[in-house]
N, C-alpha and C. Protein backbone atom coordinates (compact mmCIF):
# COMPACT_ATOMS: atom_id res chain seq x y z
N UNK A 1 0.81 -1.19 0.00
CA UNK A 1 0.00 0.00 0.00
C UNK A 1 0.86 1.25 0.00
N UNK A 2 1.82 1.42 0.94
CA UNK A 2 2.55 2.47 0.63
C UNK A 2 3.29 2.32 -0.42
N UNK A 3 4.11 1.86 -0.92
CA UNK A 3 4.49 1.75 -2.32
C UNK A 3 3.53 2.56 -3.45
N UNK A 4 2.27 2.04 -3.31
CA UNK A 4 1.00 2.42 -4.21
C UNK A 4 0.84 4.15 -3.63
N UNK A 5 1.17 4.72 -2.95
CA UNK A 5 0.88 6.06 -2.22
C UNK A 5 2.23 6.78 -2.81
N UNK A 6 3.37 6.14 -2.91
CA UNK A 6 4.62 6.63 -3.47
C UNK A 6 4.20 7.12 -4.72
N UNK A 7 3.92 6.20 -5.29
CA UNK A 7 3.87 6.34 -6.98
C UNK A 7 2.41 7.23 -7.35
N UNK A 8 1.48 7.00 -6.55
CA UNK A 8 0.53 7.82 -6.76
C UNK A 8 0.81 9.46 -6.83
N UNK A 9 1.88 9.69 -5.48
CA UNK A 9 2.42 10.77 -5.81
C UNK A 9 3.13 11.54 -6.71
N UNK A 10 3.85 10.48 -6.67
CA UNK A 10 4.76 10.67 -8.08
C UNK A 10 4.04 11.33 -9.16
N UNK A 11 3.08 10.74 -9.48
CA UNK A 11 2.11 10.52 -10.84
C UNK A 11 1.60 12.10 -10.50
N UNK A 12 1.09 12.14 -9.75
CA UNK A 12 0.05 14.02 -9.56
C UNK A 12 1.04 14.60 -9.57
N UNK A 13 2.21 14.39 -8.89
CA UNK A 13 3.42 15.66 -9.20
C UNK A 13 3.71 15.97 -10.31
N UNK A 14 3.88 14.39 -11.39
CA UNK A 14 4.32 14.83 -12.43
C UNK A 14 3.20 15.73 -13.14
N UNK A 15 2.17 15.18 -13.40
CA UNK A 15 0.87 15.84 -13.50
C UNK A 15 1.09 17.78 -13.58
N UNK A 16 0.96 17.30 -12.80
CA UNK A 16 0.72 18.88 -11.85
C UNK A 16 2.04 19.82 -12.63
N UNK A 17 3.45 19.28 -12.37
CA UNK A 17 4.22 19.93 -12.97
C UNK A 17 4.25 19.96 -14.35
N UNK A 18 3.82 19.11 -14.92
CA UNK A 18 3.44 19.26 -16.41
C UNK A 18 2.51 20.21 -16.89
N UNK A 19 1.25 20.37 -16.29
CA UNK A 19 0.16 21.38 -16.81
C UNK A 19 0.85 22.12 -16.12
N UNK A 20 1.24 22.36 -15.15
CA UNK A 20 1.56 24.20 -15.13
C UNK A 20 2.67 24.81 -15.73
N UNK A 21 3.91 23.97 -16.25
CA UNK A 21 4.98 24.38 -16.97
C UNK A 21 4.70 24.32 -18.32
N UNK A 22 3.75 23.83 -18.68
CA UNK A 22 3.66 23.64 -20.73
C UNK A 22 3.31 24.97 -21.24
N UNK A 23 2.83 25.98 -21.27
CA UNK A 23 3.25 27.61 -21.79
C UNK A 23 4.05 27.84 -21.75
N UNK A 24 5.10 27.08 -20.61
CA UNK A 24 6.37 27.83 -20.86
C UNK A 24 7.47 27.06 -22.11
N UNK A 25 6.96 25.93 -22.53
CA UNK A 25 7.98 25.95 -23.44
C UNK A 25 8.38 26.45 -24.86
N UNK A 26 7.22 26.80 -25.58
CA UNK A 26 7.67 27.79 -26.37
C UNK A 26 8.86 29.11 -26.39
N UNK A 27 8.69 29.59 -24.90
CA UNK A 27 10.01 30.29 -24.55
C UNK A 27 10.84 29.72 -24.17
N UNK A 28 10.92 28.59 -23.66
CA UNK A 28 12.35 28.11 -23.21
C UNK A 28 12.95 27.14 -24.61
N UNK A 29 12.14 27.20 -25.79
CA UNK A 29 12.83 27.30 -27.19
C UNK A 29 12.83 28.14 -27.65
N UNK A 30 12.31 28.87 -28.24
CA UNK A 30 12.39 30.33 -28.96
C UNK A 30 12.79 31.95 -28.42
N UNK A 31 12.56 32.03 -27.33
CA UNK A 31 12.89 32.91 -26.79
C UNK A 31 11.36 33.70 -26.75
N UNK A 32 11.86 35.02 -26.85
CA UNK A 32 10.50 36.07 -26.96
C UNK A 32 10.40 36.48 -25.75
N UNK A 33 8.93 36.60 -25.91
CA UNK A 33 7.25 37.23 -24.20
C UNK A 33 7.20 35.93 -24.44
N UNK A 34 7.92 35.64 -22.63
CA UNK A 34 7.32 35.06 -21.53
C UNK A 34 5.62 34.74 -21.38
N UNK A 35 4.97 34.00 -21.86
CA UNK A 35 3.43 33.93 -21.52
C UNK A 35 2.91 34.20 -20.37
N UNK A 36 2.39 35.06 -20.40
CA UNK A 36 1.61 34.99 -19.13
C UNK A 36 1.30 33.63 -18.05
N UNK A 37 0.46 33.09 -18.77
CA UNK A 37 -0.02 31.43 -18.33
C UNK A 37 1.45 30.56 -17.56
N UNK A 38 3.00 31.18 -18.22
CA UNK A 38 3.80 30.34 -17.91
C UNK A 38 4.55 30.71 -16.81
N UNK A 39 4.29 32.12 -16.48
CA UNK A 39 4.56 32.70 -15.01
C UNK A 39 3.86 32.65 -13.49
N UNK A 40 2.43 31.86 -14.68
CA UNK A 40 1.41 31.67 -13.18
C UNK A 40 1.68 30.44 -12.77
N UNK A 41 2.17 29.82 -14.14
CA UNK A 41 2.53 27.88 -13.66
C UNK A 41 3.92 27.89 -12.53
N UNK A 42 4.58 28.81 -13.10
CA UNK A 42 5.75 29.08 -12.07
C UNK A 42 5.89 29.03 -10.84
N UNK A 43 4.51 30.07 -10.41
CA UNK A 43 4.38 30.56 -9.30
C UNK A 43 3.58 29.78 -8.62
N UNK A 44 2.45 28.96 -9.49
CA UNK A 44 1.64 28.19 -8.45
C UNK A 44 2.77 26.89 -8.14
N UNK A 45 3.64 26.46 -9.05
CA UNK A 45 4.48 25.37 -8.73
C UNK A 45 5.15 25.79 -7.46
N UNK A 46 5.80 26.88 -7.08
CA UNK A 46 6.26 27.74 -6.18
C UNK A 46 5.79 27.89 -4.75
N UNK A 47 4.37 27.68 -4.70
CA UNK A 47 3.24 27.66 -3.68
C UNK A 47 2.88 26.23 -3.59
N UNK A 48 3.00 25.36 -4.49
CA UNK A 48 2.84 23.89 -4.14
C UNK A 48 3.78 22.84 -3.58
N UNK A 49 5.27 24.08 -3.59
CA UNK A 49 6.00 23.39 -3.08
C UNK A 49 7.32 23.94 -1.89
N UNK A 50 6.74 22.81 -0.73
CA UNK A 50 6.83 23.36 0.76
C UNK A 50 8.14 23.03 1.26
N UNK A 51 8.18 21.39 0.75
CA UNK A 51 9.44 20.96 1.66
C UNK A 51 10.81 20.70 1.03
N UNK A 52 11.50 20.12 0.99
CA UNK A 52 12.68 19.67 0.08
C UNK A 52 12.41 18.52 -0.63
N UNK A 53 11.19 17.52 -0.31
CA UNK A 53 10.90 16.51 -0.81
C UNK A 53 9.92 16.89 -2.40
N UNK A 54 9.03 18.01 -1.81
CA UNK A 54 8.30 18.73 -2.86
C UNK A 54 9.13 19.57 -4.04
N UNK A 55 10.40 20.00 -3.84
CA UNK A 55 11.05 20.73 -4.65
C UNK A 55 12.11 20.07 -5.25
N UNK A 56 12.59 18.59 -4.66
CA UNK A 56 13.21 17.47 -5.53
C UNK A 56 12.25 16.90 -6.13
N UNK A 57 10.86 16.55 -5.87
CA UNK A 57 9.82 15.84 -7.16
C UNK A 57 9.47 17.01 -8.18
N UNK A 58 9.46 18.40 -7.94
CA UNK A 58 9.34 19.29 -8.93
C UNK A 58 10.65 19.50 -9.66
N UNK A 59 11.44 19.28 -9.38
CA UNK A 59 12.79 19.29 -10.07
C UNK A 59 12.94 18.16 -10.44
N UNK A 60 13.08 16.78 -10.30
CA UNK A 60 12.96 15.63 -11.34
C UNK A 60 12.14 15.68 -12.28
N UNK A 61 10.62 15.99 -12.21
CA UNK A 61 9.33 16.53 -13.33
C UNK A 61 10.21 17.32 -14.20
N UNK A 62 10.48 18.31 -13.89
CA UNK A 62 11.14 19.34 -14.66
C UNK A 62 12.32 18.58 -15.53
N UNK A 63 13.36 18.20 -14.28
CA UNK A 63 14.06 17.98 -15.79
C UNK A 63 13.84 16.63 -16.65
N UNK A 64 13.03 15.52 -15.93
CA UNK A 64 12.30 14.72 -17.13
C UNK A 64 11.83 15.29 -18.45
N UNK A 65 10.56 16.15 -17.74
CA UNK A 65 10.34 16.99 -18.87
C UNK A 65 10.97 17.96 -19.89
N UNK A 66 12.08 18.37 -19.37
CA UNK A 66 12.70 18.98 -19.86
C UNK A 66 14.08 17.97 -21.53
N UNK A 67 14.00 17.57 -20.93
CA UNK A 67 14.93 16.29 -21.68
C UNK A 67 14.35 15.08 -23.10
N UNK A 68 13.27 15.71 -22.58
CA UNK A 68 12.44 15.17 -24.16
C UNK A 68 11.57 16.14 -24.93
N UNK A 69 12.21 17.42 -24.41
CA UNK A 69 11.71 18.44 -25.67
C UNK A 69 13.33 19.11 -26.30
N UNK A 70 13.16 18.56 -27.98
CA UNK A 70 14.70 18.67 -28.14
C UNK A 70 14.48 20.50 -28.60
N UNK A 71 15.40 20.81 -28.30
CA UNK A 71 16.39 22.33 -28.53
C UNK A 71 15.83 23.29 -27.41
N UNK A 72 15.46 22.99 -25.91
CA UNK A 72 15.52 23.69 -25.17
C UNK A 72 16.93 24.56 -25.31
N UNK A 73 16.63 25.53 -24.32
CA UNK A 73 17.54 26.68 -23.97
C UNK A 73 17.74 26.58 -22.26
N UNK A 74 18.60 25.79 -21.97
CA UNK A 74 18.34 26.32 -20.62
C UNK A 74 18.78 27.47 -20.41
N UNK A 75 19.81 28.20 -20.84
CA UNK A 75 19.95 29.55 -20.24
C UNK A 75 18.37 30.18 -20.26
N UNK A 76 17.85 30.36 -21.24
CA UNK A 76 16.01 30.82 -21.58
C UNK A 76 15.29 30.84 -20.00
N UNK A 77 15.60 29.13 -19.95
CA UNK A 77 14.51 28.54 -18.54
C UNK A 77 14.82 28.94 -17.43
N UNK A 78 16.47 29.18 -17.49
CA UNK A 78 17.12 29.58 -16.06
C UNK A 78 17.08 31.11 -15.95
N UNK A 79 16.29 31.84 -16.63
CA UNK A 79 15.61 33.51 -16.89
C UNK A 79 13.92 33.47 -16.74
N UNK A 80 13.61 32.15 -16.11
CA UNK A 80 12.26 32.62 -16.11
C UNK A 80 11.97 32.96 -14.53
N UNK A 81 12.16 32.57 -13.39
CA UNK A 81 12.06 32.75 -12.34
C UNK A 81 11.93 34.23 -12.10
N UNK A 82 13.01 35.12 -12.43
CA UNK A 82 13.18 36.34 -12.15
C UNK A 82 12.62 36.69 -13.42
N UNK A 83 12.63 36.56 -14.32
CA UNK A 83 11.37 37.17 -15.17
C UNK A 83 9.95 37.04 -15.13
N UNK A 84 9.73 36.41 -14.02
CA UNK A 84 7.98 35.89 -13.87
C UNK A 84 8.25 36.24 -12.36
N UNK A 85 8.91 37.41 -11.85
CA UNK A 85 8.88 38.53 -10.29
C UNK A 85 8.80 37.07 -9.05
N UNK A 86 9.66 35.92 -9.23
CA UNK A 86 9.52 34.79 -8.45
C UNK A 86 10.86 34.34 -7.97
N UNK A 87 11.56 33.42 -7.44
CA UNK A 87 12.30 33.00 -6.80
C UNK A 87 12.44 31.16 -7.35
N UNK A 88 13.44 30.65 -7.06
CA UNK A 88 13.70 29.25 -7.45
C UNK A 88 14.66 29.03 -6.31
N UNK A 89 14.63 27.81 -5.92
CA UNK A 89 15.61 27.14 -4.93
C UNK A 89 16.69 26.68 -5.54
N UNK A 90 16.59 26.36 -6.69
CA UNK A 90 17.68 25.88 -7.72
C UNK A 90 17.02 26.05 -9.34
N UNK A 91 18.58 26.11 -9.99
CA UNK A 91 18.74 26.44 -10.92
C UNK A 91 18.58 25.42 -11.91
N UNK A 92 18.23 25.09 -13.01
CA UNK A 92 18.03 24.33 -13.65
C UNK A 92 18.64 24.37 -15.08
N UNK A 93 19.87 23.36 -15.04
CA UNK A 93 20.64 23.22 -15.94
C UNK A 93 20.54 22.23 -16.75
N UNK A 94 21.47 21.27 -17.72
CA UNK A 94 21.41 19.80 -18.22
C UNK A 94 21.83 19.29 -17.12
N UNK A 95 22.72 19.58 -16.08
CA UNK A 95 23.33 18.65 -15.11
C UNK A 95 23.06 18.84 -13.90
N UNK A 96 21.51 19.17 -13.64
CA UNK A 96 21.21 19.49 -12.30
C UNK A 96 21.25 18.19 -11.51
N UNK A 97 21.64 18.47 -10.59
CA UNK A 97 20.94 16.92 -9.70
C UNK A 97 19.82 17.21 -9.01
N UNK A 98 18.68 16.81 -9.13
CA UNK A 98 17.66 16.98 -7.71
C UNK A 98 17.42 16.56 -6.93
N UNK A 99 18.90 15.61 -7.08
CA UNK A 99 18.63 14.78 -5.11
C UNK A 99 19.60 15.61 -4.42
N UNK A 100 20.43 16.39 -4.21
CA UNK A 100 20.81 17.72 -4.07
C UNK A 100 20.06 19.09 -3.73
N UNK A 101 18.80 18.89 -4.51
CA UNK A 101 17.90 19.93 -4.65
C UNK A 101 17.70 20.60 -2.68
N UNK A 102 17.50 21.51 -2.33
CA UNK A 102 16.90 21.88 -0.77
C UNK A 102 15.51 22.35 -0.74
């Protein structure tokens, strides 16, 4: 049963971090205006996440996700935090680790 509660989590995190980061990838390929929609995903990701356990499953989401959309920019992605008036605990590179993450 807990096992089944692990992965359940897993699954809504990824979830969760998926719909609220997908506006943003058009800019974190192309550049441009920041979407609106992709500064609110930012920020509610930001507010959904409390502990270090919550901000290493949002940072694995991320860079899963991040790693199967080819010609990201991370410099782009690592400009959205402070371009969407927000804060990040970490930076998000190709070689982040998020078991590291705080």
């Amino acid at each position: 049963m807990a096992r089944f509660a692990v992965s359940s989590m897993a699954f809504t995190a990824a979830v969760l971090v998926t719909t609220l980061l997908t506006p943003c990838i058009s800019y974190a390929i192309f550049g441009g205006t920041v979407p609106p929609a992709c500064c609110e995903g930012i920020k509610a990701l930001n507010a959904a996440s409390n502990t270090t356990q919550d901000h290493r499953a949002a940072c694995s989401c991320i860079m899963d996700g991040l790693s199967k959309i080819p010609g990201i920019n991370y410099e782009l992605v690592g400009t959205l935090p402070e371009t969407c008036g927000t804060t990040c605990s970490y930076k998000i590179t190709p070689t982040t680790d998020c078991s590291k993450v705080d």
